[in-house]
Protein backbone atom coordinates (compact mmCIF):
# COMPACT_ATOMS: atom_id res chain seq x y z
CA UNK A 1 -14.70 -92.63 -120.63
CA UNK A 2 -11.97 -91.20 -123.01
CA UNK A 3 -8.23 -93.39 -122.83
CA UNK A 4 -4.95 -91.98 -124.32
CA UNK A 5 -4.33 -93.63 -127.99
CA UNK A 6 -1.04 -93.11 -128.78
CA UNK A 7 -1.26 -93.69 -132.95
CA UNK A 8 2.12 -93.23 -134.68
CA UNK A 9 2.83 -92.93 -138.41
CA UNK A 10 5.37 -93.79 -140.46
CA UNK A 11 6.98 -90.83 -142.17
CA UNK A 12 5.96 -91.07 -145.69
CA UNK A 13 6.54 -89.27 -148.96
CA UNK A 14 4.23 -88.62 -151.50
CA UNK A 15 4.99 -92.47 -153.34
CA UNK A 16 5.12 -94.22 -149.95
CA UNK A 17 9.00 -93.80 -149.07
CA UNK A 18 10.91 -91.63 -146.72
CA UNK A 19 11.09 -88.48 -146.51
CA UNK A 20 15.33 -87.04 -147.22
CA UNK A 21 15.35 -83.81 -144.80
CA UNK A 22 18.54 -81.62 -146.40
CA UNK A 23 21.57 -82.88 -143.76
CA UNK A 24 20.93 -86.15 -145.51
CA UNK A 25 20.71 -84.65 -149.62
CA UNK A 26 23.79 -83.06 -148.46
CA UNK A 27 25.91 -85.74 -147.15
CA UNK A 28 24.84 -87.42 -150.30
CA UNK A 29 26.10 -85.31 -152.37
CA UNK A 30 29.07 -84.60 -150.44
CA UNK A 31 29.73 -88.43 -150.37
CA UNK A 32 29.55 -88.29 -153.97
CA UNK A 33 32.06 -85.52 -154.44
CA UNK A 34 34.41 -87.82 -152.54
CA UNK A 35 33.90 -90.56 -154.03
CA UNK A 36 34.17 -88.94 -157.92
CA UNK A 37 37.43 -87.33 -156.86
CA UNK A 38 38.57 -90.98 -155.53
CA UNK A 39 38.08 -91.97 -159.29
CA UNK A 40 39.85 -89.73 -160.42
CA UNK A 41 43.06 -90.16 -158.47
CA UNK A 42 42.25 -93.43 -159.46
CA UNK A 43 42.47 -92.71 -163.08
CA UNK A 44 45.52 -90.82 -162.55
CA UNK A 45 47.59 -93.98 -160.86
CA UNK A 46 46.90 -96.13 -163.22
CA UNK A 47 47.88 -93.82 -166.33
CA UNK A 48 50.92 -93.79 -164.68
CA UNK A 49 51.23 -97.39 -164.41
CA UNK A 50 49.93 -98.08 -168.11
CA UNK A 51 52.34 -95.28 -169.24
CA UNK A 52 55.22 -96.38 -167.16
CA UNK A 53 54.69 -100.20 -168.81
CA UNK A 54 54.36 -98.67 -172.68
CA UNK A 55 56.78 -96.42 -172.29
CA UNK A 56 59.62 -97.94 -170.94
CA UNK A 57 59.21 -101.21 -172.14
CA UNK A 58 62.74 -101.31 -173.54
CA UNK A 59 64.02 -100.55 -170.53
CA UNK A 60 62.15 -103.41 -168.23
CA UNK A 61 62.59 -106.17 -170.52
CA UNK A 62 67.18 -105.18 -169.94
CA UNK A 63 66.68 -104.93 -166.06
CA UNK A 64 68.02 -107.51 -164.38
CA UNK A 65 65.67 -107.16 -161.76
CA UNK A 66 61.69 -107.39 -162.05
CA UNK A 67 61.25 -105.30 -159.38
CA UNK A 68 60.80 -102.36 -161.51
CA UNK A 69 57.71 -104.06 -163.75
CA UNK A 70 56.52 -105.06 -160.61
CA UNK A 71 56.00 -101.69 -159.33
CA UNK A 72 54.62 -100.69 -162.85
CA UNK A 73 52.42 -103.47 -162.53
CA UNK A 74 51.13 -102.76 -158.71
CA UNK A 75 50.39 -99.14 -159.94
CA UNK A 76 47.91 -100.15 -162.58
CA UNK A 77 46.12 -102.92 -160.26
CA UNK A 78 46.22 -99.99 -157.69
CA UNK A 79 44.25 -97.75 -159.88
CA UNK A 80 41.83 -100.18 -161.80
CA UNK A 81 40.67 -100.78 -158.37
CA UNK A 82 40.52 -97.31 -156.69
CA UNK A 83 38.16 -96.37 -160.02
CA UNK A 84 35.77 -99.46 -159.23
CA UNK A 85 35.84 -98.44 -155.60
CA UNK A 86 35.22 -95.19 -156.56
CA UNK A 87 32.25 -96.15 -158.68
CA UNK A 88 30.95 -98.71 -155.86
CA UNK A 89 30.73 -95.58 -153.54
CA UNK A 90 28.86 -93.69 -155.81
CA UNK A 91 26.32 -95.74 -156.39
CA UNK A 92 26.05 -97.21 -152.71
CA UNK A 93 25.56 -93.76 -151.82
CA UNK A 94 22.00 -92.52 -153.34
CA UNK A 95 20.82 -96.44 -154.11
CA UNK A 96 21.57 -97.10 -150.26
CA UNK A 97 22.40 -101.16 -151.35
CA UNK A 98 24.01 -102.94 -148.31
CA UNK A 99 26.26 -105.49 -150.09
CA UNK A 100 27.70 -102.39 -152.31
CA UNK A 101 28.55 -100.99 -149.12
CA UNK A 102 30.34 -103.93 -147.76
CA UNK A 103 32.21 -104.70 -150.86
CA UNK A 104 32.90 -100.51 -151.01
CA UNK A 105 34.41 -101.06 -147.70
CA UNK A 106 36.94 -104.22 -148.48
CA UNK A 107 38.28 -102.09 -151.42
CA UNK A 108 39.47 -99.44 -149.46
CA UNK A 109 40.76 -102.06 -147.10
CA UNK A 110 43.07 -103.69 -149.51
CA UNK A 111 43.80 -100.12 -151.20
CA UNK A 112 45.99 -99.32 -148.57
CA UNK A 113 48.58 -102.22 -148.76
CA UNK A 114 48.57 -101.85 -152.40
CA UNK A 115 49.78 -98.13 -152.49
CA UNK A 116 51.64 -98.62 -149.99
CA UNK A 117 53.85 -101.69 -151.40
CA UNK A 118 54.03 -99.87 -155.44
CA UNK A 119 55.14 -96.30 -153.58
CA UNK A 120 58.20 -98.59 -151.55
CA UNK A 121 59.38 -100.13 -154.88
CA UNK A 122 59.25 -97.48 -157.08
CA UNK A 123 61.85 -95.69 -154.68
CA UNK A 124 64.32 -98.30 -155.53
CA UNK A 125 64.70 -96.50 -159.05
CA UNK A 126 64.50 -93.43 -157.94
CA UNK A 127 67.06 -91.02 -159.57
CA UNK A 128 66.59 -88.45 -156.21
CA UNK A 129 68.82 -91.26 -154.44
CA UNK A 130 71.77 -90.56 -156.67
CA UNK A 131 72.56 -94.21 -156.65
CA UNK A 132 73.49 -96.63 -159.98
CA UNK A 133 72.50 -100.49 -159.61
CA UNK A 134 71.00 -102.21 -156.62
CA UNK A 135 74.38 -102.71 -154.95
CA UNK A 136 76.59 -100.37 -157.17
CA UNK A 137 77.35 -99.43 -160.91
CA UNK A 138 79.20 -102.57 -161.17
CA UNK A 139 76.13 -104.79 -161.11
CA UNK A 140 75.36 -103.19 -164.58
CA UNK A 141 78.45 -105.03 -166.38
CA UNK A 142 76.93 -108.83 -166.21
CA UNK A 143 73.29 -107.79 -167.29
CA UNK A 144 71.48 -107.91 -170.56
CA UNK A 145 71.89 -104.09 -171.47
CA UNK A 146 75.36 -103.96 -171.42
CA UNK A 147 75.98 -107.20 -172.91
CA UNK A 148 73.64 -106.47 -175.82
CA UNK A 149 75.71 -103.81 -176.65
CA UNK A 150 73.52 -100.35 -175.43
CA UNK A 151 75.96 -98.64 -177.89
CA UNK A 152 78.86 -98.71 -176.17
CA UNK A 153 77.56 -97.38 -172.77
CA UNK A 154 79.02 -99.25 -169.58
CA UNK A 155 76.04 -98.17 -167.52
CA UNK A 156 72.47 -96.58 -168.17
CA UNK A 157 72.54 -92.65 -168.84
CA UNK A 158 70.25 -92.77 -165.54
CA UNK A 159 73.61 -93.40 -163.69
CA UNK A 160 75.21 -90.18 -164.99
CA UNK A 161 75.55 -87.12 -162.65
CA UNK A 162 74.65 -85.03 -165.12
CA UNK A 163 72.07 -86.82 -167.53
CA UNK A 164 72.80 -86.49 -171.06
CA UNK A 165 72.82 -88.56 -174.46
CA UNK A 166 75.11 -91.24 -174.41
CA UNK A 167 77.03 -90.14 -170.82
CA UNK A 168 76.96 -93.24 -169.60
CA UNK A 169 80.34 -93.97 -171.80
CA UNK A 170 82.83 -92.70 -169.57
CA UNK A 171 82.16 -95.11 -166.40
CA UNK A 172 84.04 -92.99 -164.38
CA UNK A 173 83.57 -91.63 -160.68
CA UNK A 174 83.39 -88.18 -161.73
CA UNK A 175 80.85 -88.76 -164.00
CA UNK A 176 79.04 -91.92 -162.45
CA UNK A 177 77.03 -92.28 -158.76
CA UNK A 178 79.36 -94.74 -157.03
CA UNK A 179 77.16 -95.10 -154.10
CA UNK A 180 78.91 -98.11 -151.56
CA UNK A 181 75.96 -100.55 -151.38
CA UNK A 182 74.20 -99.03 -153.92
CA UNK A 183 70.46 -97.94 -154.41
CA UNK A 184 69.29 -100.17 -151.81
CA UNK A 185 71.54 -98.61 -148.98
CA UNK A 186 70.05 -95.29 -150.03
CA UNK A 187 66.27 -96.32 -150.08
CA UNK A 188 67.28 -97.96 -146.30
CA UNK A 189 68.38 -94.35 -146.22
CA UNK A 190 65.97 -92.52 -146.77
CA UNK A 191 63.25 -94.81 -145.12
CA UNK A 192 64.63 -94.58 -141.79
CA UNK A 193 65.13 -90.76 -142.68
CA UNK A 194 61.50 -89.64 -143.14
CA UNK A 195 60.10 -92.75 -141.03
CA UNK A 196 57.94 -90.55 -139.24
CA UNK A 197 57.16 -88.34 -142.32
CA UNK A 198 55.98 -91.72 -143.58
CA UNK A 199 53.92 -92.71 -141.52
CA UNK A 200 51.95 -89.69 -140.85
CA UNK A 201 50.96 -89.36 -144.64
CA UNK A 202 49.85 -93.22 -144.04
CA UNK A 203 47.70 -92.35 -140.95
CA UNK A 204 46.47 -89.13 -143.18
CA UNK A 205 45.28 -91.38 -145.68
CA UNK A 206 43.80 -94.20 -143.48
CA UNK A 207 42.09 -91.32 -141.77
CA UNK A 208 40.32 -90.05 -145.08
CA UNK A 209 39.23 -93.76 -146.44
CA UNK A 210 38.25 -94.98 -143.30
CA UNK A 211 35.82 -91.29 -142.68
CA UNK A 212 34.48 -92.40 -146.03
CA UNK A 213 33.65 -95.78 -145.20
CA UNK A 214 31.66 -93.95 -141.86
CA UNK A 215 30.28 -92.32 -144.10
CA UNK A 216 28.95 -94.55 -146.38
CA UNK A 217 27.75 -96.68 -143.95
CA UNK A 218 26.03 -93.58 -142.07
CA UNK A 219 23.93 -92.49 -144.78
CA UNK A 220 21.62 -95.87 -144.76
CA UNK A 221 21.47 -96.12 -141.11
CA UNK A 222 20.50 -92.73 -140.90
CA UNK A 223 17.16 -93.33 -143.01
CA UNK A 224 16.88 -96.50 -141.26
CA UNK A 225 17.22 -94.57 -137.73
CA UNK A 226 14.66 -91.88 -139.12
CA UNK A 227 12.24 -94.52 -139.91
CA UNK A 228 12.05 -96.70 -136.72
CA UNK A 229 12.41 -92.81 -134.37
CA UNK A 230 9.99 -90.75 -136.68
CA UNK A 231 9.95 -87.44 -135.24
CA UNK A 232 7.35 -86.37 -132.81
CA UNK A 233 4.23 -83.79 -132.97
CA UNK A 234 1.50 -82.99 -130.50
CA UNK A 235 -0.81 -81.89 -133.00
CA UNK A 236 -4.13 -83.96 -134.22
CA UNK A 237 -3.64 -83.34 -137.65
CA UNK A 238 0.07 -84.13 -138.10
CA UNK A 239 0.90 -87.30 -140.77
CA UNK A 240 4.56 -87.31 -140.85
CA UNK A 241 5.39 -88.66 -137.48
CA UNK A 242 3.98 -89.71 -133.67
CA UNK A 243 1.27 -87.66 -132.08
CA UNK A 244 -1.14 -88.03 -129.15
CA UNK A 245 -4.44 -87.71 -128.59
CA UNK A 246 -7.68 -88.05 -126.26
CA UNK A 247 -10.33 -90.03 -127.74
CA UNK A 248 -12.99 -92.57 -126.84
CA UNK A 249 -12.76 -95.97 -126.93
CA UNK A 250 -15.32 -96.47 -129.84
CA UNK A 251 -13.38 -93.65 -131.40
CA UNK A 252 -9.97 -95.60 -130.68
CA UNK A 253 -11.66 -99.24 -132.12
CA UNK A 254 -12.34 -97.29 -135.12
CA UNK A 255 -9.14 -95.96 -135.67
CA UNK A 256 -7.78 -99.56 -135.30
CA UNK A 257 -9.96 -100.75 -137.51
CA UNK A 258 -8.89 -98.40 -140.55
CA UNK A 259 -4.82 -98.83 -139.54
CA UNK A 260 -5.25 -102.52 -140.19
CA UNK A 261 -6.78 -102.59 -143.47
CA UNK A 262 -4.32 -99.42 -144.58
CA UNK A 263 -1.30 -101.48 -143.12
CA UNK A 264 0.69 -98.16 -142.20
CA UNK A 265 -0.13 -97.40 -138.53
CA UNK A 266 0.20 -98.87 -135.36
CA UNK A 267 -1.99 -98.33 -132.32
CA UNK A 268 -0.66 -98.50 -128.27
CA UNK A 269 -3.04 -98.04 -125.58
């Protein structure tokens, strides 16, 4: 009397671990790509950041604000963590390590509110805006640049219309960005201008981060997938996956008997 022994094995490489078919290698390597370029952009905002704080430390320390700093500031934190996160995904990505993966996937949680928040308050400053002091060029006359002397300029060359050595003199209309309710009227402006513009480039990047945290988390449960659904062969002499096959009994004890002590195959009736 012959029964049907279904005997499935494991798929197996050469030193006992799964076999990579070549969709996976290449959404490894693809991952990777990502991921490197992710460091890099990282790199980039925070060079900014470090340049903006070295540079124009003259400057921040005569604001009477710290909301400038505080941007500079935001910008380096931004990037010091994009280049971890950046690294994180790279290596969760060919070691396949769970809690990188989870930690890989906070970061580019809390990368979002970061960017965000340094790209709002560097617009304050920004010259596009045409705009001199928070509320106008007379908050300039009480602050710590003026007072200190700044060689005789009433307000920062920044505030000139046309930007030159020393313009910022003459504090006069022709020459000076008298903007009623100054730069923070214009950034209210401008924000309710290109809302929508806004808040497509946030979806665009939400969309990107959050297809690389799919990603990232797709590439383990793939191999994890492939190993608990090996693929399935009707020939005798196939090793990498499930097969079926008529045998005896005696046949089918003996079988059993070698998949126990081997530890690697499992045996249905």
């Amino acid at each position: 009397m012959c029964s049907a022994i279904s005997v499935g094995l494991l798929s197996m490489g050469a030193y006992g671990e799964p076999k990579e078919t070549c969709g996976t290698i290449c959404l490894k390597y693809l991952l990777f790509a990502f991921n490197f370029m992710f460091w890099l952009a990282g790199g980039v905002v925070m060079a900014v950041g470090v340049w903006t704080l070295i540079e124009k430390t003259d400057y921040i320390s005569l604001l009477p604000s710290m909301t400038y700093a505080a941007s500079a500031y935001i910008l380096v934190l931004a990037g010091v963590i994009v280049m971890v996160t950046g690294v994180l995904g790279c290596c969760a990505t060919f070691k396949e390590h769970k809690r990188l993966l989870r930690v890989y996937f906070v970061l580019l949680l809390c990368i979002f509110l970061l960017e965000i928040l340094a790209g709002v308050l560097a617009y304050i400053y920004y010259q596009q805006f045409k705009c001199c002091g928070s509320n106008g060029s007379s908050d300039w006359a009480e602050s710590i640049f003026i007072r200190s002397g700044a060689n005789g300029r009433l307000v920062p060359d920044s505030c000139c219309k046309t930007s030159t050595k020393l313009c910022g003199l003459r504090d006069h209309p022709s020459n000076i960005y008298k903007v009623e309710g100054g730069c923070i009227s214009k950034l209210e402006e401008f924000i309710l201008d290109h809302l929508k513009i806004i808040g497509a480039v946030g979806v665009g990047i939400a969309c990107v981060q959050v297809s690389s945290m799919i990603g990232e988390v797709g590439v383990p449960l793939g191999f994890l997938l492939r190993c608990l659904f090996p693929p399935v062969s009707g020939s005798p002499d196939h090793r990498d996956g499930v097969y079926m096959l008529l045998i005896s009994k005696s046949e089918g004890g003996a079988i059993l008997r070698d998949a126990s002590r081997r530890g690697n195959v499992w045996l249905k009736e």
